[in-house]
N, C-alpha and C. Protein backbone atom coordinates (compact mmCIF):
# COMPACT_ATOMS: atom_id res chain seq x y z
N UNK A 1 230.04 194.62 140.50
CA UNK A 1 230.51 195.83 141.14
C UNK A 1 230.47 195.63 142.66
N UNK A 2 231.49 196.05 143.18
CA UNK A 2 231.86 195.93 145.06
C UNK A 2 231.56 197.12 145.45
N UNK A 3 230.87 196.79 146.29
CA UNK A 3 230.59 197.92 147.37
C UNK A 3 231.76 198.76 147.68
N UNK A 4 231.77 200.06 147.94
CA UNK A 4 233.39 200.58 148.64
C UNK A 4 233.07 200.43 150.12
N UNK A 5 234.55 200.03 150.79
CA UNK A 5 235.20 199.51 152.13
C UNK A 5 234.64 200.61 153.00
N UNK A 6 233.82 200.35 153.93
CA UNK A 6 233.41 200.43 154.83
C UNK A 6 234.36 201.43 156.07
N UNK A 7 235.23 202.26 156.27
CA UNK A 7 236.11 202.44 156.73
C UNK A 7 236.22 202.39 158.35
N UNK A 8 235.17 202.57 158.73
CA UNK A 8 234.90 202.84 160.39
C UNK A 8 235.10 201.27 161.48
N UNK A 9 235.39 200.46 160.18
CA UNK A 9 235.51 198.83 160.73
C UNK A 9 236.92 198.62 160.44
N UNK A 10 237.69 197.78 161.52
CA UNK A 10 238.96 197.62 161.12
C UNK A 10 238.50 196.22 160.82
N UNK A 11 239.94 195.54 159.52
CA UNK A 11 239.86 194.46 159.06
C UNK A 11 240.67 193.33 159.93
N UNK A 12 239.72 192.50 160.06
CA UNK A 12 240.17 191.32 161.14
C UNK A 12 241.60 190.85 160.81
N UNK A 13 241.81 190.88 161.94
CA UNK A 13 243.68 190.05 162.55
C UNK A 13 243.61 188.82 161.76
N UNK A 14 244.77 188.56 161.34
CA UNK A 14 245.22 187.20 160.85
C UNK A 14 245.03 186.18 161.90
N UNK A 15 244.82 185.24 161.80
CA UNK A 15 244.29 183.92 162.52
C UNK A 15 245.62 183.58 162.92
N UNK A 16 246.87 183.46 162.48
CA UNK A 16 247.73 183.33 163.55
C UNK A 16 248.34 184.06 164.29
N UNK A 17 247.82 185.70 164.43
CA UNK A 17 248.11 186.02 165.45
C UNK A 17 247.06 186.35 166.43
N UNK A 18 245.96 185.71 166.86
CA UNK A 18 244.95 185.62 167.44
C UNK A 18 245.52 184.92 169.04
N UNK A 19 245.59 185.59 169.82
CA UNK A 19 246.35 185.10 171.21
C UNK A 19 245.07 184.94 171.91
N UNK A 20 243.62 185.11 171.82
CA UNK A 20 242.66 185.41 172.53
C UNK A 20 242.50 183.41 173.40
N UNK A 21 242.85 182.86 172.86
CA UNK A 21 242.60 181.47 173.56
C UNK A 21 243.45 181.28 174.23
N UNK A 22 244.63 181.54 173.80
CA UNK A 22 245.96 181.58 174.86
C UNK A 22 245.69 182.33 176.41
N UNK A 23 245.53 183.44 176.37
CA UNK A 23 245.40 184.23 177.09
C UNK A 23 243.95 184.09 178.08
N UNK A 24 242.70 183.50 177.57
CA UNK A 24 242.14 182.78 178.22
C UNK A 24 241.94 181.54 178.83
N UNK A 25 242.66 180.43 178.23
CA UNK A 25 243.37 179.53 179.32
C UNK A 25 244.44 179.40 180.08
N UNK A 26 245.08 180.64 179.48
CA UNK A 26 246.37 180.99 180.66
C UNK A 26 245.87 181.53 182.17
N UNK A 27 244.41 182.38 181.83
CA UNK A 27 243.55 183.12 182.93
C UNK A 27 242.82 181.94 183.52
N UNK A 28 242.30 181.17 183.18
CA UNK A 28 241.80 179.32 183.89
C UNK A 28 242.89 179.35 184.79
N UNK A 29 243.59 178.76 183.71
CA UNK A 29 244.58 177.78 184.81
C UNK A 29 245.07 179.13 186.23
N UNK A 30 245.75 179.94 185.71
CA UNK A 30 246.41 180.61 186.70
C UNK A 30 245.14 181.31 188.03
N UNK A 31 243.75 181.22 187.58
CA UNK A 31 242.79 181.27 188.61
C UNK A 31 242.90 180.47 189.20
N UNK A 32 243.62 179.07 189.39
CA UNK A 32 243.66 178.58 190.46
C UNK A 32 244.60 178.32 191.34
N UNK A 33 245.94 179.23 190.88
CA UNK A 33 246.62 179.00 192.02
C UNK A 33 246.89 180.29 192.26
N UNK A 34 247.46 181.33 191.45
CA UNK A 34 247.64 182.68 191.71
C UNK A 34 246.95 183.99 190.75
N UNK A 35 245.52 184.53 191.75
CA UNK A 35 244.92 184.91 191.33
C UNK A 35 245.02 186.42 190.47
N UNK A 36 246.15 187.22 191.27
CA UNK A 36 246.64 188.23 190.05
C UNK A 36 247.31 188.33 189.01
N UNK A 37 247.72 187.31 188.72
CA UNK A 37 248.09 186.96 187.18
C UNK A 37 246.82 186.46 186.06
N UNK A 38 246.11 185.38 187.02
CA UNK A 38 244.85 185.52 186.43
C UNK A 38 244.24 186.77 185.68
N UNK A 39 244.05 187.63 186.82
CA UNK A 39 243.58 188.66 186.60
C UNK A 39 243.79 189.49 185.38
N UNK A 40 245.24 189.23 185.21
CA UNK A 40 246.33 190.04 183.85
C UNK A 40 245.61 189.41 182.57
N UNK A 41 246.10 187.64 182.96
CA UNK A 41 245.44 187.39 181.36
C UNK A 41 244.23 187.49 180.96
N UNK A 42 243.58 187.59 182.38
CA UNK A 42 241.54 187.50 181.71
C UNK A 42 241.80 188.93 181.36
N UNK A 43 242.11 189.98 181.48
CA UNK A 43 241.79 191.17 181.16
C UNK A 43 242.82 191.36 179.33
N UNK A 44 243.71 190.49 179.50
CA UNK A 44 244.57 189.98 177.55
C UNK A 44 243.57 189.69 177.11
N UNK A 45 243.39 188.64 177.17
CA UNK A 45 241.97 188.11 176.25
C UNK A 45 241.06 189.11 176.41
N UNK A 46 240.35 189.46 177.22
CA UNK A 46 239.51 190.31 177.16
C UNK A 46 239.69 191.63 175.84
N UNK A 47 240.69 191.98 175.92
CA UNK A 47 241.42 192.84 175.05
C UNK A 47 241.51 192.47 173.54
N UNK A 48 242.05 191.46 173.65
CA UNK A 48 242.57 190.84 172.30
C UNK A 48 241.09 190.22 171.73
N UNK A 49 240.61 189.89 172.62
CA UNK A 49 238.72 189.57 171.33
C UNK A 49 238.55 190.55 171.26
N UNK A 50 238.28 191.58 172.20
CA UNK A 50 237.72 192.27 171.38
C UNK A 50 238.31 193.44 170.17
N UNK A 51 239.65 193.16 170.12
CA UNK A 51 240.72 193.91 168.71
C UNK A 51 240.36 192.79 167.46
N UNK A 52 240.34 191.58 167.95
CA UNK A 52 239.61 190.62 166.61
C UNK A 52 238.24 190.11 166.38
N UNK A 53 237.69 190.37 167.15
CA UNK A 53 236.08 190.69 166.89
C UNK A 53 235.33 189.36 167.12
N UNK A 54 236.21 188.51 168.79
CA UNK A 54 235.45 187.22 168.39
C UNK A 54 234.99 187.51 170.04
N UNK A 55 234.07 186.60 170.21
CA UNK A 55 233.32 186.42 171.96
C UNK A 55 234.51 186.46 172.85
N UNK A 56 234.40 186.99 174.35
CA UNK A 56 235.64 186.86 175.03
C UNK A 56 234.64 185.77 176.33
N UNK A 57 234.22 184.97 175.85
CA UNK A 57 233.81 183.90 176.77
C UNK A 57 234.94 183.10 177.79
N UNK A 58 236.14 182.86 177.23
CA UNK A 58 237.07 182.51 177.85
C UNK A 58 237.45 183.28 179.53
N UNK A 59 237.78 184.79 178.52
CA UNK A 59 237.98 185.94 179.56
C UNK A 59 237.03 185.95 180.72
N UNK A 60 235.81 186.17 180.22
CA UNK A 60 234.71 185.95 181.67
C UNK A 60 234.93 184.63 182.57
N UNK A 61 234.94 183.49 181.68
CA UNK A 61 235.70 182.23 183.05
C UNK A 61 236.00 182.69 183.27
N UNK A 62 237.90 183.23 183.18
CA UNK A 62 238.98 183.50 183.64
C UNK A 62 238.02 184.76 184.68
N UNK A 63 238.33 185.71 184.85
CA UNK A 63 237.48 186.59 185.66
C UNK A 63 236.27 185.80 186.77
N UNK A 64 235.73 185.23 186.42
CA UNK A 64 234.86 184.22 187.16
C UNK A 64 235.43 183.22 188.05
N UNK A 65 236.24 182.19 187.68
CA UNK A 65 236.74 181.62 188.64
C UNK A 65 237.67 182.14 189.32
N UNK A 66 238.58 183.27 188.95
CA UNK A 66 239.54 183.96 189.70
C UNK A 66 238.22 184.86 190.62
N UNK A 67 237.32 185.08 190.63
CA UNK A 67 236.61 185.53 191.75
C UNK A 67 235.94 184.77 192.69
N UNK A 68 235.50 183.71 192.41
CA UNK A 68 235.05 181.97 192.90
C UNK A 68 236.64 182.22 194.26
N UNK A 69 237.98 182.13 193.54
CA UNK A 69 238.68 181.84 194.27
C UNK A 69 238.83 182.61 195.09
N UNK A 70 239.36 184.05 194.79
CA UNK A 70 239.37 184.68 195.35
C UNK A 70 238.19 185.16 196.87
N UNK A 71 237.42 184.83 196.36
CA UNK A 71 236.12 184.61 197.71
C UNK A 71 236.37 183.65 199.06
N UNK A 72 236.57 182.53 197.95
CA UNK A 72 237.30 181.25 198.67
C UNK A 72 238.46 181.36 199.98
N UNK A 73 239.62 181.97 199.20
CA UNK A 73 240.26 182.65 199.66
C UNK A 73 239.73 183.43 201.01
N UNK A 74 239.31 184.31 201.47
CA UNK A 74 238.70 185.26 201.79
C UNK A 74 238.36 184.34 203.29
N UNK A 75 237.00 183.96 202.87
CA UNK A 75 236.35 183.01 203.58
C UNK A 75 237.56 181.98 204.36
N UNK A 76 238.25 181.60 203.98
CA UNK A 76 239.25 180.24 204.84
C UNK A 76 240.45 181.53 205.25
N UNK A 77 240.79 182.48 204.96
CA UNK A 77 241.19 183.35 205.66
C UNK A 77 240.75 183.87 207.21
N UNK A 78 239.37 184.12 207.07
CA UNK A 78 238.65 184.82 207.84
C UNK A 78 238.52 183.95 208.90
N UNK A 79 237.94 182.48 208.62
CA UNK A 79 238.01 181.69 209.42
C UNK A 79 239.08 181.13 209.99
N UNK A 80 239.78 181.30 210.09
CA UNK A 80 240.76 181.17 210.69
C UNK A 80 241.43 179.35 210.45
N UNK A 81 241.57 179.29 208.86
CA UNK A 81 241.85 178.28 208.44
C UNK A 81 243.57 177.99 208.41
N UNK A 82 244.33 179.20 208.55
CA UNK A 82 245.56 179.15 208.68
C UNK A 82 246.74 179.31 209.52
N UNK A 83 245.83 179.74 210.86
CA UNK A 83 246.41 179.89 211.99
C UNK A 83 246.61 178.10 212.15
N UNK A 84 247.71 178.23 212.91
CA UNK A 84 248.32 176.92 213.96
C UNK A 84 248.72 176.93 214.64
């Protein structure tokens, strides 16, 4: 005899439509050259684990080094790394 379904839990996404890795190495890579797109996909992934119920470890890189850069940024701004 089975337990009855639990209803307050939705039933996990099919494995091929799981975009959560996509969308966190799309947020990598694009943290290093253009940081508001970054921004877009770390906050996809962010989204999409947590609609399929897996870690959004990716997403936090993505968010992490797009703030690394973004600092970066900042700093060689300030200093006056681009004047000539």
């Amino acid at each position: 005899m089975t337990p009855p379904p639990y209803y307050g839990q939705q039933p996990p996404a099919a494995a091929g439509n799981d975009k959560t890795t996509l969308w966190g190495v799309l947020g990598i890579v694009f943290a290093l050259c253009c940081t508001p797109l970054a921004i877009v996909f770390a906050i996809l992934s962010l989204l999409e684990a947590r609609k399929v119920g897996k870690q959004p470890i990716l997403a936090y890189v993505a968010f992490g080094v797009a703030a690394l850069g973004l600092i970066g940024n900042i700093i060689y701004f300030a200093s006056g790394g681009f004047s000539r």
